[in-house]
Structure formats: C-alpha cells, structure tokens
PDB file of N, CA and C in Angstrom:
ATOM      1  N   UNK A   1     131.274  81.073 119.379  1.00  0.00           N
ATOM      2  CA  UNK A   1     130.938  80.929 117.994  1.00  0.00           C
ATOM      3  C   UNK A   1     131.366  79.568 117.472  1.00  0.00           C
ATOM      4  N   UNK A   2     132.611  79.359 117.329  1.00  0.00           N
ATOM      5  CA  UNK A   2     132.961  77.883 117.339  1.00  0.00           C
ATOM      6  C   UNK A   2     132.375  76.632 117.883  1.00  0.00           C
ATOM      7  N   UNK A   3     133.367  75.346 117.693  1.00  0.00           N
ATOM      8  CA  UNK A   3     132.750  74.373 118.079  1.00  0.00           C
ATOM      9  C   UNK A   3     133.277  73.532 118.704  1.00  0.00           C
ATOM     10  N   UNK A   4     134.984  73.855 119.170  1.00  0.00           N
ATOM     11  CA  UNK A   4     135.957  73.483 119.368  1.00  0.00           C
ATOM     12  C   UNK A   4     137.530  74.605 119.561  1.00  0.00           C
ATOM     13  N   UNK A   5     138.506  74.104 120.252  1.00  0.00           N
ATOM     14  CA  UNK A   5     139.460  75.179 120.292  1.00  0.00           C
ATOM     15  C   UNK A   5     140.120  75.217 119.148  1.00  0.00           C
ATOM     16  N   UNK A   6     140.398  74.212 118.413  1.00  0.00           N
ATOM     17  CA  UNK A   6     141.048  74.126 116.567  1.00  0.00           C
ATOM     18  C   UNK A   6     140.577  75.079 115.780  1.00  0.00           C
ATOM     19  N   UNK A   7     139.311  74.854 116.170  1.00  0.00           N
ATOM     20  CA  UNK A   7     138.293  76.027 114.975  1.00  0.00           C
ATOM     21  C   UNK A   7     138.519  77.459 115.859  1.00  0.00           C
ATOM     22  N   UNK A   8     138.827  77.689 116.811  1.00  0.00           N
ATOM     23  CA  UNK A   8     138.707  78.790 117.357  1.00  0.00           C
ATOM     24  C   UNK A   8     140.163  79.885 117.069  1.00  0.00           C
ATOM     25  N   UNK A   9     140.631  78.353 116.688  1.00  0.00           N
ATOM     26  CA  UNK A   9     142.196  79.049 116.915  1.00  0.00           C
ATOM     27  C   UNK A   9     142.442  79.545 115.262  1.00  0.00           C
ATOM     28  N   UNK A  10     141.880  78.452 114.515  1.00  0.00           N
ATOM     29  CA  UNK A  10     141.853  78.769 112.851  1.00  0.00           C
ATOM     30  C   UNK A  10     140.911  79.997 112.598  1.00  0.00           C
ATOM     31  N   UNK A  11     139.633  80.048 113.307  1.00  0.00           N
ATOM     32  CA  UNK A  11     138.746  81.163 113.170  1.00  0.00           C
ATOM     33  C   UNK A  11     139.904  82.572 113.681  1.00  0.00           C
ATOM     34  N   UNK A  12     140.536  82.531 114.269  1.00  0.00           N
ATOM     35  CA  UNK A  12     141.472  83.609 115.024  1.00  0.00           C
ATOM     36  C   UNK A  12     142.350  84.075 113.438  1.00  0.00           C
ATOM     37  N   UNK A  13     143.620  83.377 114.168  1.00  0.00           N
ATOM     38  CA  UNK A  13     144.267  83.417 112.537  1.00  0.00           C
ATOM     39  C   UNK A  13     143.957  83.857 111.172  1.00  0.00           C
ATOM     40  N   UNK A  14     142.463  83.434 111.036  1.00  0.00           N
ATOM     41  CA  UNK A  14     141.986  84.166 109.408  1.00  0.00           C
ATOM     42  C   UNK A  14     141.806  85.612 109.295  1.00  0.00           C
ATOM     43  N   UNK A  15     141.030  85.793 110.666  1.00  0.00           N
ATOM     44  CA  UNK A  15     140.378  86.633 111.011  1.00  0.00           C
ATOM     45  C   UNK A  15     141.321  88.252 111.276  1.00  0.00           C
ATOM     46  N   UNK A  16     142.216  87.458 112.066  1.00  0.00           N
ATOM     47  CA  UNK A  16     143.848  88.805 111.766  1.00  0.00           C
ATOM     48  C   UNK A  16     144.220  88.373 110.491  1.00  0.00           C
ATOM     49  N   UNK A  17     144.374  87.713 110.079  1.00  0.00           N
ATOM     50  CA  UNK A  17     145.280  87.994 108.690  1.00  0.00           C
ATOM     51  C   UNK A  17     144.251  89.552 107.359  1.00  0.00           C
ATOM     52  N   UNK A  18     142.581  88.355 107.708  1.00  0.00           N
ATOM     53  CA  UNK A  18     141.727  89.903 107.057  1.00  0.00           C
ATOM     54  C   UNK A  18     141.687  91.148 107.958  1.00  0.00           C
ATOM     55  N   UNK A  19     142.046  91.405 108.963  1.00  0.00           N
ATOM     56  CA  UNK A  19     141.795  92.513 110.024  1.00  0.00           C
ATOM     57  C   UNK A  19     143.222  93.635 109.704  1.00  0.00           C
ATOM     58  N   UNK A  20     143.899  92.665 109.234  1.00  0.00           N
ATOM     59  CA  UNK A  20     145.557  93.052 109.139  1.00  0.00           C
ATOM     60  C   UNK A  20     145.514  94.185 107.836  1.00  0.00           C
ATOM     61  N   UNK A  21     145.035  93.113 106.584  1.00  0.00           N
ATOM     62  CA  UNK A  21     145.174  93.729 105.488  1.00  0.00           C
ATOM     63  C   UNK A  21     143.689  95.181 105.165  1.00  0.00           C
ATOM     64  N   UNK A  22     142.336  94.916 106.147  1.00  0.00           N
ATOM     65  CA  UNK A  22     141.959  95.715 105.903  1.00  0.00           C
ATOM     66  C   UNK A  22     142.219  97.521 106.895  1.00  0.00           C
ATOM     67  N   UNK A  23     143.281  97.248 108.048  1.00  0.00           N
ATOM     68  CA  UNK A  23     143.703  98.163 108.312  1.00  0.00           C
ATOM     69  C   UNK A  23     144.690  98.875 107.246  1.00  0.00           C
ATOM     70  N   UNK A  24     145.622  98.266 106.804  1.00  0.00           N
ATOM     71  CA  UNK A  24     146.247  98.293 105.663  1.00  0.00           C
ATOM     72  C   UNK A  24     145.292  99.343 104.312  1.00  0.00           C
ATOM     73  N   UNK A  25     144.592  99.010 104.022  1.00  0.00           N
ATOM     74  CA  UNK A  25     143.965  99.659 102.874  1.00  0.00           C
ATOM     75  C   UNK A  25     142.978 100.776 103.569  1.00  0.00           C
ATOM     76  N   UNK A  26     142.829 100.901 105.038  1.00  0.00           N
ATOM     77  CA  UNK A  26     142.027 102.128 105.585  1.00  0.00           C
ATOM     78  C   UNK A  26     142.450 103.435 105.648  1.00  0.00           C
ATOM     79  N   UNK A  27     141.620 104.176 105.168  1.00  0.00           N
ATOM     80  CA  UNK A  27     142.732 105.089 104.825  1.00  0.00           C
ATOM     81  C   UNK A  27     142.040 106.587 105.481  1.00  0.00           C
ATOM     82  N   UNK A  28     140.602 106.622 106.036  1.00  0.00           N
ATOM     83  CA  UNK A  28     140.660 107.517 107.031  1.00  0.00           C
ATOM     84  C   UNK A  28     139.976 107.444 108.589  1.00  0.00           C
ATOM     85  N   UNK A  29     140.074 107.637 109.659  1.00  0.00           N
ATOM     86  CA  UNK A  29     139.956 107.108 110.914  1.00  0.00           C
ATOM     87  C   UNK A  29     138.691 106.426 110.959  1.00  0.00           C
ATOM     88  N   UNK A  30     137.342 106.646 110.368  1.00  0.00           N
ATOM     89  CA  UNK A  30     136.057 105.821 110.510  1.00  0.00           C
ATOM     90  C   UNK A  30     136.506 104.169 109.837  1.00  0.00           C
ATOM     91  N   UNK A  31     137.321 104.707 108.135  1.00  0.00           N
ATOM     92  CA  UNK A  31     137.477 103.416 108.562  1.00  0.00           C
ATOM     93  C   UNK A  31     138.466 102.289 109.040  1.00  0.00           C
ATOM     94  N   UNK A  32     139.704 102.918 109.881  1.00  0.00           N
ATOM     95  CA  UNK A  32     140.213 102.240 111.113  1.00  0.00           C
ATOM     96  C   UNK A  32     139.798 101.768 111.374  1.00  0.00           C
ATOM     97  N   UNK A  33     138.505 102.485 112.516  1.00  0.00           N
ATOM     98  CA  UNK A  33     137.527 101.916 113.380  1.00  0.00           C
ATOM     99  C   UNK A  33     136.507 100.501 112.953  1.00  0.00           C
ATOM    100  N   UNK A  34     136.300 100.806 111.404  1.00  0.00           N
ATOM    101  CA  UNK A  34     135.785  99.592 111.069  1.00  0.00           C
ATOM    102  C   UNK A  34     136.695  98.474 110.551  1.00  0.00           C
ATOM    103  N   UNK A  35     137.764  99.264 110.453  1.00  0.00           N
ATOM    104  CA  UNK A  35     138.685  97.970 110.015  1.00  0.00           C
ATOM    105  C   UNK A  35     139.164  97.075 111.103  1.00  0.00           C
ATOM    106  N   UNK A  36     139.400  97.861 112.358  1.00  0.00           N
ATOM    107  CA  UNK A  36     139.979  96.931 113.635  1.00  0.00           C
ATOM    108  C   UNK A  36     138.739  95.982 114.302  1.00  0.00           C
ATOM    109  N   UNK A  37     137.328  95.820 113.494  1.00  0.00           N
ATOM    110  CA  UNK A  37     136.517  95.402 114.006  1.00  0.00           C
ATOM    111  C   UNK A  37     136.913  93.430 113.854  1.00  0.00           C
ATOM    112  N   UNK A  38     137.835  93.251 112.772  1.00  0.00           N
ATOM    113  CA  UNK A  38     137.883  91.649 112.690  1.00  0.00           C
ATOM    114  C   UNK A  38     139.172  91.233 113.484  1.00  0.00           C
ATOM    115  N   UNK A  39     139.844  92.209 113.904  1.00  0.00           N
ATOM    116  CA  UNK A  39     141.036  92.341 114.834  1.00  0.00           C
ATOM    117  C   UNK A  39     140.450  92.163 116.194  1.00  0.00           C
ATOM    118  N   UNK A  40     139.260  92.274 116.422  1.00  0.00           N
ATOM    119  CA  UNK A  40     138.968  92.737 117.898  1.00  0.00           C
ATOM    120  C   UNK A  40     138.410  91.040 118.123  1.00  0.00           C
ATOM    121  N   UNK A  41     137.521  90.848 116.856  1.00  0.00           N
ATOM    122  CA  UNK A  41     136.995  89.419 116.360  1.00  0.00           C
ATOM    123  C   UNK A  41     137.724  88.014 116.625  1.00  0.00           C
ATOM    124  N   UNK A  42     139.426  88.110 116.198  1.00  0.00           N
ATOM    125  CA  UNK A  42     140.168  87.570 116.285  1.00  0.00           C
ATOM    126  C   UNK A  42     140.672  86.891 117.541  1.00  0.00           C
ATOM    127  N   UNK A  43     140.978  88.723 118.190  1.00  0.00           N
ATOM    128  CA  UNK A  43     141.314  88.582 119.845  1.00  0.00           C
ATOM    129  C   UNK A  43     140.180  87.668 120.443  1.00  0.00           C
ATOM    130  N   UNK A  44     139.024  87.409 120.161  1.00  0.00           N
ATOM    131  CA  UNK A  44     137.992  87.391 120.892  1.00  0.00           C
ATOM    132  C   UNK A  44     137.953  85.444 120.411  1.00  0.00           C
ATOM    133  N   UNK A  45     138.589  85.176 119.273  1.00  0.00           N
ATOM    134  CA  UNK A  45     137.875  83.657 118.781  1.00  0.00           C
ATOM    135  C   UNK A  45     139.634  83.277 119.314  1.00  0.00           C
ATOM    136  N   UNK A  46     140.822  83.599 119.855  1.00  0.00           N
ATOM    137  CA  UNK A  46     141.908  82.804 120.390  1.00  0.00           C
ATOM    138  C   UNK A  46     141.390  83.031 121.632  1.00  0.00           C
ATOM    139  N   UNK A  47     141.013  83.707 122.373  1.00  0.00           N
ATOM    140  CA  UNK A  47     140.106  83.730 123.999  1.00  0.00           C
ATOM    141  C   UNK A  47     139.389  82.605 124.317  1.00  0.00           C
ATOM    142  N   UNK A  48     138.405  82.607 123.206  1.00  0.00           N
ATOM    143  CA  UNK A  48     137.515  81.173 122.840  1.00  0.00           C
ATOM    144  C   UNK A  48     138.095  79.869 122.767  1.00  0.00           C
ATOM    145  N   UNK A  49     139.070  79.896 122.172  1.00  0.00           N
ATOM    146  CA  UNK A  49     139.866  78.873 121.706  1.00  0.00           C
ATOM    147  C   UNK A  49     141.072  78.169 123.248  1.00  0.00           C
ATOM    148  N   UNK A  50     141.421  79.373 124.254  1.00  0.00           N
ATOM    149  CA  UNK A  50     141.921  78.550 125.281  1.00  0.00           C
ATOM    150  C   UNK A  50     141.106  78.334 126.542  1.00  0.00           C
ATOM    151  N   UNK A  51     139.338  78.840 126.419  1.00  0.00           N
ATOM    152  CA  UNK A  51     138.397  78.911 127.084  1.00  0.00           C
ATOM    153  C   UNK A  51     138.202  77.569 126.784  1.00  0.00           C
ATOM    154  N   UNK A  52     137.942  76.813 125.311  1.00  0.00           N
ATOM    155  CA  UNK A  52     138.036  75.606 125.322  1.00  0.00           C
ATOM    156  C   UNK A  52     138.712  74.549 125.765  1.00  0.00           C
ATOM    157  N   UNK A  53     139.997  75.202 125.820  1.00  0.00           N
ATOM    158  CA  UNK A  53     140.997  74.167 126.126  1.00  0.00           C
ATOM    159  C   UNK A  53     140.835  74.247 127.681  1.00  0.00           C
ATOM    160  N   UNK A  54     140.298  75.272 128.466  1.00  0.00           N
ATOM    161  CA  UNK A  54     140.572  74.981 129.722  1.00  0.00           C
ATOM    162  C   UNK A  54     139.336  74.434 130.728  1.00  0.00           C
ATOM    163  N   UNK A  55     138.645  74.347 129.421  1.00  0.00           N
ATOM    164  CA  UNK A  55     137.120  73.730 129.953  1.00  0.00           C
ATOM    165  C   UNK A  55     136.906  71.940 129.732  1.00  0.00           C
ATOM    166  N   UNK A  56     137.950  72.285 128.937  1.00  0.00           N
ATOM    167  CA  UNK A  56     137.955  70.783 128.591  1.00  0.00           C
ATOM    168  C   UNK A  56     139.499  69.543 128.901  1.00  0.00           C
ATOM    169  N   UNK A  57     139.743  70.446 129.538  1.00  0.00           N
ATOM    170  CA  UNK A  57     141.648  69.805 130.075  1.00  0.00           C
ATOM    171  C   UNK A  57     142.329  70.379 130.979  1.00  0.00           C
ATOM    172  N   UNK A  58     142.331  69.257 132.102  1.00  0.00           N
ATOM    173  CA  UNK A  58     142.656  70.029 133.689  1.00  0.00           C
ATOM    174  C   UNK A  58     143.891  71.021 133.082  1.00  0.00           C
ATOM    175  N   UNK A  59     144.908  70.123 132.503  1.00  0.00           N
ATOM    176  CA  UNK A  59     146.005  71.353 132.497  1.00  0.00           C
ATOM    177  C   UNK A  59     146.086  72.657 132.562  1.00  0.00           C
ATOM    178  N   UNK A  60     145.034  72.667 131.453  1.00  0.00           N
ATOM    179  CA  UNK A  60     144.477  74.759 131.419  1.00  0.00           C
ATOM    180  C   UNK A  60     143.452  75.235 132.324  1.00  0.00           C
ATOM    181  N   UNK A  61     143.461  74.465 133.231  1.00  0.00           N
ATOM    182  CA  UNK A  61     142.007  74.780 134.116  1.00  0.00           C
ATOM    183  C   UNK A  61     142.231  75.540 134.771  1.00  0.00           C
ATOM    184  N   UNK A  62     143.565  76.309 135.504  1.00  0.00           N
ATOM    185  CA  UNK A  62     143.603  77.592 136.052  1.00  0.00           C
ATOM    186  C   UNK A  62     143.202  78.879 135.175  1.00  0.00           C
ATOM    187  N   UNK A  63     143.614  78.611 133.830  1.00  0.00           N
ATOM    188  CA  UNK A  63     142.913  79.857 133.128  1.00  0.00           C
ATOM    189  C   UNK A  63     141.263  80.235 133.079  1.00  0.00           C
ATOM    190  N   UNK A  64     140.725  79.051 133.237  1.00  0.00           N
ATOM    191  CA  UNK A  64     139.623  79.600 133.213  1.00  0.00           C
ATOM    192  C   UNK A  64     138.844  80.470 133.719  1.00  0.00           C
ATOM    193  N   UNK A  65     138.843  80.844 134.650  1.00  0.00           N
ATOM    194  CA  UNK A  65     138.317  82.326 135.222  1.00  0.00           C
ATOM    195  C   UNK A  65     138.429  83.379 134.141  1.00  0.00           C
ATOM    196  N   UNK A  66     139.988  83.774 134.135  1.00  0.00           N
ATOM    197  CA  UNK A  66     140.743  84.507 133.615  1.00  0.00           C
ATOM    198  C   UNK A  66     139.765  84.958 132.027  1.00  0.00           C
ATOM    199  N   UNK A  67     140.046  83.463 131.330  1.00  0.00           N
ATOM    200  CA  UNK A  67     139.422  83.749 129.962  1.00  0.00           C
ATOM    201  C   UNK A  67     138.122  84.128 129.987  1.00  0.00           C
ATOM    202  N   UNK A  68     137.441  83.353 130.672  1.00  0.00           N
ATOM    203  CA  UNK A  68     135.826  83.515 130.755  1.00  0.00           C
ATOM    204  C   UNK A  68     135.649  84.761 130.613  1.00  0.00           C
ATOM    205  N   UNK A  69     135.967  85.739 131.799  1.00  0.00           N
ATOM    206  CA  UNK A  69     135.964  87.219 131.803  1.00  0.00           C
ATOM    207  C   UNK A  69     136.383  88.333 130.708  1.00  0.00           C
ATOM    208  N   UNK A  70     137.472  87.422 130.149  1.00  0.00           N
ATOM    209  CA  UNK A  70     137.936  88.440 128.604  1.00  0.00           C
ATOM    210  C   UNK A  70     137.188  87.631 128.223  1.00  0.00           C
ATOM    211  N   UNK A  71     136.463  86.857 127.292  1.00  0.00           N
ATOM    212  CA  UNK A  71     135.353  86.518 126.562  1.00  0.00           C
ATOM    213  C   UNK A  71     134.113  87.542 126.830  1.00  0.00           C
ATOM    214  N   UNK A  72     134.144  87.489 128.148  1.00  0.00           N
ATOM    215  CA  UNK A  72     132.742  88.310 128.052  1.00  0.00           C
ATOM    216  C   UNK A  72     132.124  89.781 128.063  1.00  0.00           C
ATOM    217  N   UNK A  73     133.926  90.380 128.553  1.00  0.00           N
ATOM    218  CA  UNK A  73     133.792  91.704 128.726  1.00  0.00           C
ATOM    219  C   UNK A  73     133.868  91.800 126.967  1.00  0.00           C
ATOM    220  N   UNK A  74     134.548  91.113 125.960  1.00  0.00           N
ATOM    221  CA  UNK A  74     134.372  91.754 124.725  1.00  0.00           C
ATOM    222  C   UNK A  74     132.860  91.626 124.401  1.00  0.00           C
ATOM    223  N   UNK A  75     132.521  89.858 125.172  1.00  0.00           N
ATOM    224  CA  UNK A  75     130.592  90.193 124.211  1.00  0.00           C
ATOM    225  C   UNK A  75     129.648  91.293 124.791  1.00  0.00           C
ATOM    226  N   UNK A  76     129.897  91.674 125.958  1.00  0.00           N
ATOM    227  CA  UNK A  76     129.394  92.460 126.799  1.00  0.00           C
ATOM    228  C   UNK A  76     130.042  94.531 127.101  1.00  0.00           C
ATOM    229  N   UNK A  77     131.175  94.458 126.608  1.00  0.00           N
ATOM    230  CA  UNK A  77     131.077  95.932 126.359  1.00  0.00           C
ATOM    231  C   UNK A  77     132.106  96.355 125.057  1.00  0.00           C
ATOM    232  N   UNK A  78     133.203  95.525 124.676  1.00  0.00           N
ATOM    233  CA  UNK A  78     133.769  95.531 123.480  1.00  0.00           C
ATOM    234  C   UNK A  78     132.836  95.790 121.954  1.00  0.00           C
ATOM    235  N   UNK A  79     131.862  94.767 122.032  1.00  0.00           N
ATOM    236  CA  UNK A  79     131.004  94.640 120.762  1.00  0.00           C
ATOM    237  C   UNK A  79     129.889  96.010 120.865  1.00  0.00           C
ATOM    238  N   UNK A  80     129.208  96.022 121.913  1.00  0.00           N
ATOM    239  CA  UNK A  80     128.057  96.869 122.404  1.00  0.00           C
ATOM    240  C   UNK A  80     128.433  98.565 121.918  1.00  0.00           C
ATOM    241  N   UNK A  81     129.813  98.716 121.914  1.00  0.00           N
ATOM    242  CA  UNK A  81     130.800  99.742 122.176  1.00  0.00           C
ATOM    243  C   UNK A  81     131.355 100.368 120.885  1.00  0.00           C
ATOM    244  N   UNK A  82     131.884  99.280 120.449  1.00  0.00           N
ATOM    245  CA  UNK A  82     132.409  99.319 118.873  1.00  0.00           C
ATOM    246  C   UNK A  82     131.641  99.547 117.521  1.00  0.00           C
ATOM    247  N   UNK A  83     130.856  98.931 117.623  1.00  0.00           N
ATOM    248  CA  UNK A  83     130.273  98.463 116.378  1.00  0.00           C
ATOM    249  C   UNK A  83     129.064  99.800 115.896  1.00  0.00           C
ATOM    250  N   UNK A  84     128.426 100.473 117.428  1.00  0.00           N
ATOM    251  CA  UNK A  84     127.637 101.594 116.899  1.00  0.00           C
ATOM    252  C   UNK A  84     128.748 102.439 116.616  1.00  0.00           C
ATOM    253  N   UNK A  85     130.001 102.443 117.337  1.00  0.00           N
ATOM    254  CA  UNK A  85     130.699 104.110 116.977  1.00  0.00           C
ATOM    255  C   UNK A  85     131.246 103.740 116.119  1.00  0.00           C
ATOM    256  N   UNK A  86     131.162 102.830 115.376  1.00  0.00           N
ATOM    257  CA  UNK A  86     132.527 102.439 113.887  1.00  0.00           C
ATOM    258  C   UNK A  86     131.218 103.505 112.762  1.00  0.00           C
ATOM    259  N   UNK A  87     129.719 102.936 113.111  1.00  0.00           N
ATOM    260  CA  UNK A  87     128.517 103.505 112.206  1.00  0.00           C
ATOM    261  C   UNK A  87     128.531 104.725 112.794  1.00  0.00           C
ATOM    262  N   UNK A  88     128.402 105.172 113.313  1.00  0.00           N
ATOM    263  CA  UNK A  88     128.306 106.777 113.652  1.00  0.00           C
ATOM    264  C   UNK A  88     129.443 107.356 113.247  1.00  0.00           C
ATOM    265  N   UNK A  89     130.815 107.284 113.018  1.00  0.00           N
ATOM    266  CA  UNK A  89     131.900 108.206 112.557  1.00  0.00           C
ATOM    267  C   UNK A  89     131.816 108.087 110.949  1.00  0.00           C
ATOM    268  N   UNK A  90     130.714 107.065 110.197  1.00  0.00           N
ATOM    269  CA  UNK A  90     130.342 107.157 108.689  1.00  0.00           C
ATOM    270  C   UNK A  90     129.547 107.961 108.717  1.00  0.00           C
ATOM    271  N   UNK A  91     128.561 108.244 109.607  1.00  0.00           N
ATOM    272  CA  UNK A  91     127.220 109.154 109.410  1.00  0.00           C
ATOM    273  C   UNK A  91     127.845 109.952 109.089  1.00  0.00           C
ATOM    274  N   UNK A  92     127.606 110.979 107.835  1.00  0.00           N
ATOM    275  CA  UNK A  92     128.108 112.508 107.801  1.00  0.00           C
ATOM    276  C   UNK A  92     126.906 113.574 107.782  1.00  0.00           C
ATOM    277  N   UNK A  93     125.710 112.790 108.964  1.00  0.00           N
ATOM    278  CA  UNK A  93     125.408 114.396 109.176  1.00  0.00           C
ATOM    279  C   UNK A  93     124.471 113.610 110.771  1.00  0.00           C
ATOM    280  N   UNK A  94     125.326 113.690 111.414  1.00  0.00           N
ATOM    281  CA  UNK A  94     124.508 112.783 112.701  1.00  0.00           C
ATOM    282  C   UNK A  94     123.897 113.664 113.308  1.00  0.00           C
ATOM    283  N   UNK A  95     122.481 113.065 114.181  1.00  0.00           N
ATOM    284  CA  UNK A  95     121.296 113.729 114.477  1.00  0.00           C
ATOM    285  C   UNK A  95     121.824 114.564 115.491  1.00  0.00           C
TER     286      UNK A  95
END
C-alpha cells in the first residue's frame, strides 16, 4: 500500500492507535471482529515497512523471505478470511 518503509511504519502506528481505541468502545463480539480489522491492518503495514527495508538494504536482506510470506499470507488468507466473517456475525438473519 505504501510507498516507502517511513510511510509504512507511520501507516502502522496510526492504524493501532485507531484499532486500539475501536476495540476499546466494542462492545459485542461482531464488533470485536470488526474492530480488530485495523489491528490486523497495522500488523500487515509494519510487515510492509521491514519488507521495504529489506528490499532495499543488504543489512535486512536476510529477512526477506521471512516478511514476504507474512505479507502475503495476510493478503492471501488473513483479509479473504476476516473481512466476510466480521459481515456475517452483523447479519441477523443469515441465509
């Protein structure tokens, strides 16, 4: 999503601080589920953020495998996973 690891790391940070406070005000399990969705967001833009750094600076270049794979298992079964069952535990009369 970013454009850089700075932004990835600032995109992180905001992103728990709102993930934080809207678990905070959730007050029954559907919306947990939608509240831990900018928490999961977060995890996913500091991943980004040392994916950059290790793509772009030998130092971190052993991580890269590592991150690549948590990057993608969230775009690939984290998001795919989450986001219908956060909407389906609102449905109150599912098919």
């Amino acid at each position: 999503m970013c454009f850089s690891a700075p932004a990835s790391f600032a995109a992180g940070v905001g992103l728990l601080l709102v993930g934080s406070i809207a678990m905070i005000k959730a007050k029954t399990a559907a919306q947990r589920v939608l509240a831990c969705i900018p928490i999961f967001f977060a995890m996913q833009q500091v991943i980004e953020g040392v994916l950059w750094l290790a793509l772009s600076h030998a130092a971190y270049a052993r991580w890269s495998d590592l991150v690549m794979y948590l990057f993608l298992a969230f775009a690939q079964t984290v998001w795919p996973i989450l986001v219908p069952l956060s909407m389906l535990l609102f449905e109150k009369d599912p098919p």
